[in-house]
PDB file of N, CA and C in Angstrom:
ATOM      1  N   UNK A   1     -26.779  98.536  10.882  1.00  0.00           N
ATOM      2  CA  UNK A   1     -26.933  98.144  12.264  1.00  0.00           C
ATOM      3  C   UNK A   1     -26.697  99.372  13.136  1.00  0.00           C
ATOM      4  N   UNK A   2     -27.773  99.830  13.954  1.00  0.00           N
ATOM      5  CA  UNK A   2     -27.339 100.978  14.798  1.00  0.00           C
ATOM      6  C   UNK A   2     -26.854 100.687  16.286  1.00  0.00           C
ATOM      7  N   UNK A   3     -26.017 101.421  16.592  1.00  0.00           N
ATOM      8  CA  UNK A   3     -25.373 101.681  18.232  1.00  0.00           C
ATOM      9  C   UNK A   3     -26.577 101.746  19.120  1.00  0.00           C
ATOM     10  N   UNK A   4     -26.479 101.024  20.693  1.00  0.00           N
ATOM     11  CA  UNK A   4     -27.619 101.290  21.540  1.00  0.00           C
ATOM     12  C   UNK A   4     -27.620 102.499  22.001  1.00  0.00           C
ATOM     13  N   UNK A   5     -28.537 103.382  22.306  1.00  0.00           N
ATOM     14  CA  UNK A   5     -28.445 104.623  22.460  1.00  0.00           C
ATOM     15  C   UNK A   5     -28.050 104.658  24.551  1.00  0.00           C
ATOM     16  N   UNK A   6     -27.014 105.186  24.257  1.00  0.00           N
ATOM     17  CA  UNK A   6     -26.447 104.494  25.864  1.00  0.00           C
ATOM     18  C   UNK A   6     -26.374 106.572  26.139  1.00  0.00           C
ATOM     19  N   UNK A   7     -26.421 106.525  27.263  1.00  0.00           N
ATOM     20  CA  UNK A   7     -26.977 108.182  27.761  1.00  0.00           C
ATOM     21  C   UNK A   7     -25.997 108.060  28.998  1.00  0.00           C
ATOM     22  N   UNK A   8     -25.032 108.953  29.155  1.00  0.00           N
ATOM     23  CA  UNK A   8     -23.673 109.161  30.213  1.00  0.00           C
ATOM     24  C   UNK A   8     -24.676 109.747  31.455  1.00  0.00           C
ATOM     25  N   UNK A   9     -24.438 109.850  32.511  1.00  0.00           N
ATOM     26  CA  UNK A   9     -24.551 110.420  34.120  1.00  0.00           C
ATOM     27  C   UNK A   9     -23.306 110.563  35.103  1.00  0.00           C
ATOM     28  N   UNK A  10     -22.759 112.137  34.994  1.00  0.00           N
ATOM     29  CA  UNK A  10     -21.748 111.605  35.487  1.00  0.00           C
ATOM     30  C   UNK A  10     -21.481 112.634  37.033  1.00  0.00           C
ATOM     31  N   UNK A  11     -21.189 111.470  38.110  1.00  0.00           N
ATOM     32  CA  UNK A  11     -21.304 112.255  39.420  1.00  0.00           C
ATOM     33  C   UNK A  11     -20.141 113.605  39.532  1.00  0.00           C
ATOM     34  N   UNK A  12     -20.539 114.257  40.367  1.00  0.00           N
ATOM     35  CA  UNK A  12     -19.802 115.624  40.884  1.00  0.00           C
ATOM     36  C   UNK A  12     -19.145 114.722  41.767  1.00  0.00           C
ATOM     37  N   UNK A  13     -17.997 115.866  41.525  1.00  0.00           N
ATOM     38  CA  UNK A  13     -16.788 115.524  42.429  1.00  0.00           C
ATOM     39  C   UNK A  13     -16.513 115.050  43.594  1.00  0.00           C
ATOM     40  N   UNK A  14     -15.757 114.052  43.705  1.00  0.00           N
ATOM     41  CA  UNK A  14     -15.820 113.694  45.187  1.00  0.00           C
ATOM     42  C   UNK A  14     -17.537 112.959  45.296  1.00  0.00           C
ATOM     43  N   UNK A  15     -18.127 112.645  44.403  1.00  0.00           N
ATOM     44  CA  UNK A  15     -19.779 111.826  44.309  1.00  0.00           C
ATOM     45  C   UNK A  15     -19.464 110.405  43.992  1.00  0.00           C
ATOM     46  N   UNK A  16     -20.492 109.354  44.387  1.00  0.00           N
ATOM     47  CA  UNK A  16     -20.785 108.441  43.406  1.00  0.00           C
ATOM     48  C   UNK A  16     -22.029 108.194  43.129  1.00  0.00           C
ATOM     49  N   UNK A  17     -22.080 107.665  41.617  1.00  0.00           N
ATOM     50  CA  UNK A  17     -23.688 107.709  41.450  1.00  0.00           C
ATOM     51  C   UNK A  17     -23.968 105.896  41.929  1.00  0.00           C
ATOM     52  N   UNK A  18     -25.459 105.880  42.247  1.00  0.00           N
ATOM     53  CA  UNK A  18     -25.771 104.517  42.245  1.00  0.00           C
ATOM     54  C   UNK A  18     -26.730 104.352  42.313  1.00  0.00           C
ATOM     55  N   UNK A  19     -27.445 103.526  42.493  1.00  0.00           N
ATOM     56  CA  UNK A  19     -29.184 102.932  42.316  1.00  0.00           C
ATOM     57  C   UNK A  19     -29.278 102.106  43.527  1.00  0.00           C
ATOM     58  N   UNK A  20     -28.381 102.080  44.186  1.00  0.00           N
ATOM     59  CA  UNK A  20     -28.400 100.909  45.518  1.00  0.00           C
ATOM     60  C   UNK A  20     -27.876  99.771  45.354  1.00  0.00           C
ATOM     61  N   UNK A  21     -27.763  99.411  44.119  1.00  0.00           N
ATOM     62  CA  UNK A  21     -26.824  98.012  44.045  1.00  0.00           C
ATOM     63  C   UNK A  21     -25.707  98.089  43.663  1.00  0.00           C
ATOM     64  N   UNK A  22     -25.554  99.029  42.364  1.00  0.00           N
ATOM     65  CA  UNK A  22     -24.585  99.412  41.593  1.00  0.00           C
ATOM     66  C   UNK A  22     -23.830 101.019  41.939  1.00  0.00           C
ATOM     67  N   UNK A  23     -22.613 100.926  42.199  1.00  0.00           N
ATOM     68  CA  UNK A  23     -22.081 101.963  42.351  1.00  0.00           C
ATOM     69  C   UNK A  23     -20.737 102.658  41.060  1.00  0.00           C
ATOM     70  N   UNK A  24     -20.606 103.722  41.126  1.00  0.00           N
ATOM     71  CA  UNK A  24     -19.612 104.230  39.980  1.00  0.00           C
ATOM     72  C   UNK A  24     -18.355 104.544  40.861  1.00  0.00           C
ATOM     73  N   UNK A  25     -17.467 104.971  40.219  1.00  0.00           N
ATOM     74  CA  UNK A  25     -16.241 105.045  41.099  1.00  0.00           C
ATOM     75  C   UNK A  25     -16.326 106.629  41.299  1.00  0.00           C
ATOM     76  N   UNK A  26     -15.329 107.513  42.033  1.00  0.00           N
ATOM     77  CA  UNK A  26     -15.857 108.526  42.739  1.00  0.00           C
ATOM     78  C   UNK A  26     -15.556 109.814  41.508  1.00  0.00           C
ATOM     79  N   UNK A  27     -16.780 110.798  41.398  1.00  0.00           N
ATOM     80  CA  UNK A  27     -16.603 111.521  40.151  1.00  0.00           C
ATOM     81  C   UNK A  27     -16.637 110.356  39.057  1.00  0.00           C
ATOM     82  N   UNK A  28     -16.818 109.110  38.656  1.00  0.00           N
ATOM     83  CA  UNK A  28     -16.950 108.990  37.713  1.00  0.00           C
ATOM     84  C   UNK A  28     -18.454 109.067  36.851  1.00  0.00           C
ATOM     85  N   UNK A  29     -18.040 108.152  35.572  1.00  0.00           N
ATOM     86  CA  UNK A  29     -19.731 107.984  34.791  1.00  0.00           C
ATOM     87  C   UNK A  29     -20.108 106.748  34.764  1.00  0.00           C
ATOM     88  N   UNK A  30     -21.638 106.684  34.659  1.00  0.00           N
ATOM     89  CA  UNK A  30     -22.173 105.708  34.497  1.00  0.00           C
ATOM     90  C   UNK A  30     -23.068 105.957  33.191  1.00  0.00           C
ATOM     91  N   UNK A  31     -22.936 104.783  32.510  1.00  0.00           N
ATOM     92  CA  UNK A  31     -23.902 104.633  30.983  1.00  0.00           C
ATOM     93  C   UNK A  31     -25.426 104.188  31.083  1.00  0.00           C
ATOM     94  N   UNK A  32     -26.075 104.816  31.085  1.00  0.00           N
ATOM     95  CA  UNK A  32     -27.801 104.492  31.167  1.00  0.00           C
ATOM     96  C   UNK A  32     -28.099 104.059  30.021  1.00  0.00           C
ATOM     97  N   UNK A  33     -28.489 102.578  30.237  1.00  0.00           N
ATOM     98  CA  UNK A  33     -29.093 102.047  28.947  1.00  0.00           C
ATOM     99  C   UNK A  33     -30.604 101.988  28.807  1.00  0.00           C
ATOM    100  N   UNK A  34     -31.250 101.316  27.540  1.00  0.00           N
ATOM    101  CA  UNK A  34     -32.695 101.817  27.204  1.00  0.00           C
ATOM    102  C   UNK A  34     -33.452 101.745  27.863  1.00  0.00           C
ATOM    103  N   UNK A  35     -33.515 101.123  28.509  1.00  0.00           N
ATOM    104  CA  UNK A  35     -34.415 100.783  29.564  1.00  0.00           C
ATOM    105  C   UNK A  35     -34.461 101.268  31.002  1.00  0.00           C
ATOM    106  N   UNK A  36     -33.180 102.004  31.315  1.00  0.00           N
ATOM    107  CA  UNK A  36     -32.583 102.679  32.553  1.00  0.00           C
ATOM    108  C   UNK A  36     -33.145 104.325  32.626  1.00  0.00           C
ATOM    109  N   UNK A  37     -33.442 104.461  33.371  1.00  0.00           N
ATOM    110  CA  UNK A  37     -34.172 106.071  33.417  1.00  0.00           C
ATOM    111  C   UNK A  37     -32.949 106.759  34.801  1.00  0.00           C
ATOM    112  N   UNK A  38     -33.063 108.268  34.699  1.00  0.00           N
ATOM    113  CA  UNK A  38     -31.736 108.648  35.665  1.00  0.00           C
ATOM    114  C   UNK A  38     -32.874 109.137  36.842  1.00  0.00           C
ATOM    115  N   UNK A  39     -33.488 108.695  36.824  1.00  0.00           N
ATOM    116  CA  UNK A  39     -34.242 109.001  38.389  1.00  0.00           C
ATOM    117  C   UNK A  39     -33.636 107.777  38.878  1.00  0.00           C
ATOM    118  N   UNK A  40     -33.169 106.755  38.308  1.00  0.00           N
ATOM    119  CA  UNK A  40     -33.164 105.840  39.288  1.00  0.00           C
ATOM    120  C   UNK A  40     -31.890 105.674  40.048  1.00  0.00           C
ATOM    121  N   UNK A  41     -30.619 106.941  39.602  1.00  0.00           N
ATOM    122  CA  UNK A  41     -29.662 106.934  39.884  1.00  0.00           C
ATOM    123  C   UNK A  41     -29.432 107.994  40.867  1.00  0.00           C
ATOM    124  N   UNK A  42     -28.941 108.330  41.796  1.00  0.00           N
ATOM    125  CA  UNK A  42     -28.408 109.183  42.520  1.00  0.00           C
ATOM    126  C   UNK A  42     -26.983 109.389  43.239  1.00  0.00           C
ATOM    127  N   UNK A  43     -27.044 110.593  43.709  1.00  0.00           N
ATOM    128  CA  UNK A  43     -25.422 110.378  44.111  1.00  0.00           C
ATOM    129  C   UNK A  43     -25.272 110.455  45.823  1.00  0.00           C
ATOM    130  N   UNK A  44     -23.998 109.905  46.159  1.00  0.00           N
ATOM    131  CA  UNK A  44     -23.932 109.556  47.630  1.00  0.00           C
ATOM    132  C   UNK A  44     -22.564 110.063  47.649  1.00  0.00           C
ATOM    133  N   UNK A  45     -22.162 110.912  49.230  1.00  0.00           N
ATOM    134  CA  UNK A  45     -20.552 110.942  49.507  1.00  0.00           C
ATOM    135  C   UNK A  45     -19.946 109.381  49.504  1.00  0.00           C
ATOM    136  N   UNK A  46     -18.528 109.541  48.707  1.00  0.00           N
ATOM    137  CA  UNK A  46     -17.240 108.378  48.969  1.00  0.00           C
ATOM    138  C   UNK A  46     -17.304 107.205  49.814  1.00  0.00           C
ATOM    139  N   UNK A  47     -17.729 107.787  51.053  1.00  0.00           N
ATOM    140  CA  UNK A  47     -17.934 107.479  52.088  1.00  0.00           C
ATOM    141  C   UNK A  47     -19.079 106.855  53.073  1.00  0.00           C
ATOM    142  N   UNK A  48     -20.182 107.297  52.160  1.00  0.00           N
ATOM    143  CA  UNK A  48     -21.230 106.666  52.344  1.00  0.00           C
ATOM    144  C   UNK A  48     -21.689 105.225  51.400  1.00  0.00           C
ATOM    145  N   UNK A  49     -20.888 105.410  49.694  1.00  0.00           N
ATOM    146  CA  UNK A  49     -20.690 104.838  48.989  1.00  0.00           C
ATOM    147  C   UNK A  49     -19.712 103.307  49.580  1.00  0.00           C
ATOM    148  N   UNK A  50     -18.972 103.329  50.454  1.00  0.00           N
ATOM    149  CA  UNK A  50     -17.756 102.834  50.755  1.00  0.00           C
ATOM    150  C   UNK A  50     -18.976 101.635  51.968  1.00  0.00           C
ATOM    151  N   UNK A  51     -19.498 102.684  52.755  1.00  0.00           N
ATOM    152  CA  UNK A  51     -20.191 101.845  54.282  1.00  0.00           C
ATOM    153  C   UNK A  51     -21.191 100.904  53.052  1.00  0.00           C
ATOM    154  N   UNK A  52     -21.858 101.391  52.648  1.00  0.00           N
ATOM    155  CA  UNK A  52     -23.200 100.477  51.689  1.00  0.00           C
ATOM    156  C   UNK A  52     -22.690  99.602  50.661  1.00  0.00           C
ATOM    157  N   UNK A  53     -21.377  99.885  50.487  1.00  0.00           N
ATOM    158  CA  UNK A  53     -21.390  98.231  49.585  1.00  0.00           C
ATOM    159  C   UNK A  53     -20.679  97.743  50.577  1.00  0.00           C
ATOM    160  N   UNK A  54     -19.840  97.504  51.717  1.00  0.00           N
ATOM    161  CA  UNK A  54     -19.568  96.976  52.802  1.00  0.00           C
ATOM    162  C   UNK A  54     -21.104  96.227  53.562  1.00  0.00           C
ATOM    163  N   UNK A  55     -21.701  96.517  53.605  1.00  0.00           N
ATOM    164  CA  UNK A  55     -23.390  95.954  54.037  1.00  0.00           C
ATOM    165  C   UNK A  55     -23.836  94.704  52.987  1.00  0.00           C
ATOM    166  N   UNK A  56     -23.377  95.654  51.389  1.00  0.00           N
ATOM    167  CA  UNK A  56     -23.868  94.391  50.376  1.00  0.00           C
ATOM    168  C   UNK A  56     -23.104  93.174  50.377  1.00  0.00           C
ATOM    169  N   UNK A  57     -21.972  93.421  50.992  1.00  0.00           N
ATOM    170  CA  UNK A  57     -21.124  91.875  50.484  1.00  0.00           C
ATOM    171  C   UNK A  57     -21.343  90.579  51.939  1.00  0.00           C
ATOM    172  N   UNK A  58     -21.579  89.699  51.418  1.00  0.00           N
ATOM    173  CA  UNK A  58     -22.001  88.693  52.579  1.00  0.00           C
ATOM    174  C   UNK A  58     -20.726  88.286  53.542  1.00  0.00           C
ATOM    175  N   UNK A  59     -21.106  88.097  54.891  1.00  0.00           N
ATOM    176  CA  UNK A  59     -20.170  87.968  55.691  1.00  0.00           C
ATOM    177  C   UNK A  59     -19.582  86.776  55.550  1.00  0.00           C
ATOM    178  N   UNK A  60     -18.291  86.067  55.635  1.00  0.00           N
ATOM    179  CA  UNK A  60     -17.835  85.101  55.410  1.00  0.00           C
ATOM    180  C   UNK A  60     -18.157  84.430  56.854  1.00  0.00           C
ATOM    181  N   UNK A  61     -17.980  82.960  56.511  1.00  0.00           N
ATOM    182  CA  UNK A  61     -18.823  82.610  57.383  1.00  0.00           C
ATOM    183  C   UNK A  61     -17.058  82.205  58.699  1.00  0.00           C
ATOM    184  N   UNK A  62     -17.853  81.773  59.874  1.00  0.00           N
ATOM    185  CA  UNK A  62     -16.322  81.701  60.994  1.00  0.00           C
ATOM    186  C   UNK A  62     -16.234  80.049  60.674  1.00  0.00           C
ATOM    187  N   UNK A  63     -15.170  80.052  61.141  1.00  0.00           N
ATOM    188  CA  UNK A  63     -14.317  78.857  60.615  1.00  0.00           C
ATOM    189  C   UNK A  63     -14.037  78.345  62.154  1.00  0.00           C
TER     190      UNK A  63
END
């Protein structure tokens, strides 16, 4: 039985990598699986990383 061939990407310092949905933690790696190509990943400042998943999460609604 063979291992999936999983391929590391790992952001520069103070980076995170992401695809727009998915983000890595800052300097860390992300595992590209078979089907995942690294064009589709890029990296963003902390901070920009931080505002865009703040956008992704749905607003709770007022009470």
């Amino acid at each position: 039985m063979s291992k999936p061939n999983l391929r590391p990407k790992t952001a520069s310092e103070g980076m995170v990598l992401t695809n727009g949905e998915t983000f890595s933690d800052v300097g860390g790696t992300i595992y590209l699986g078979v089907n995942d190509s690294p064009d589709n990943w890029y990296e963003i400042t902390a901070e920009e990383a931080e505002k865009r998943q703040a956008e992704l999460l749905p607003e709770e609604p007022i009470e």
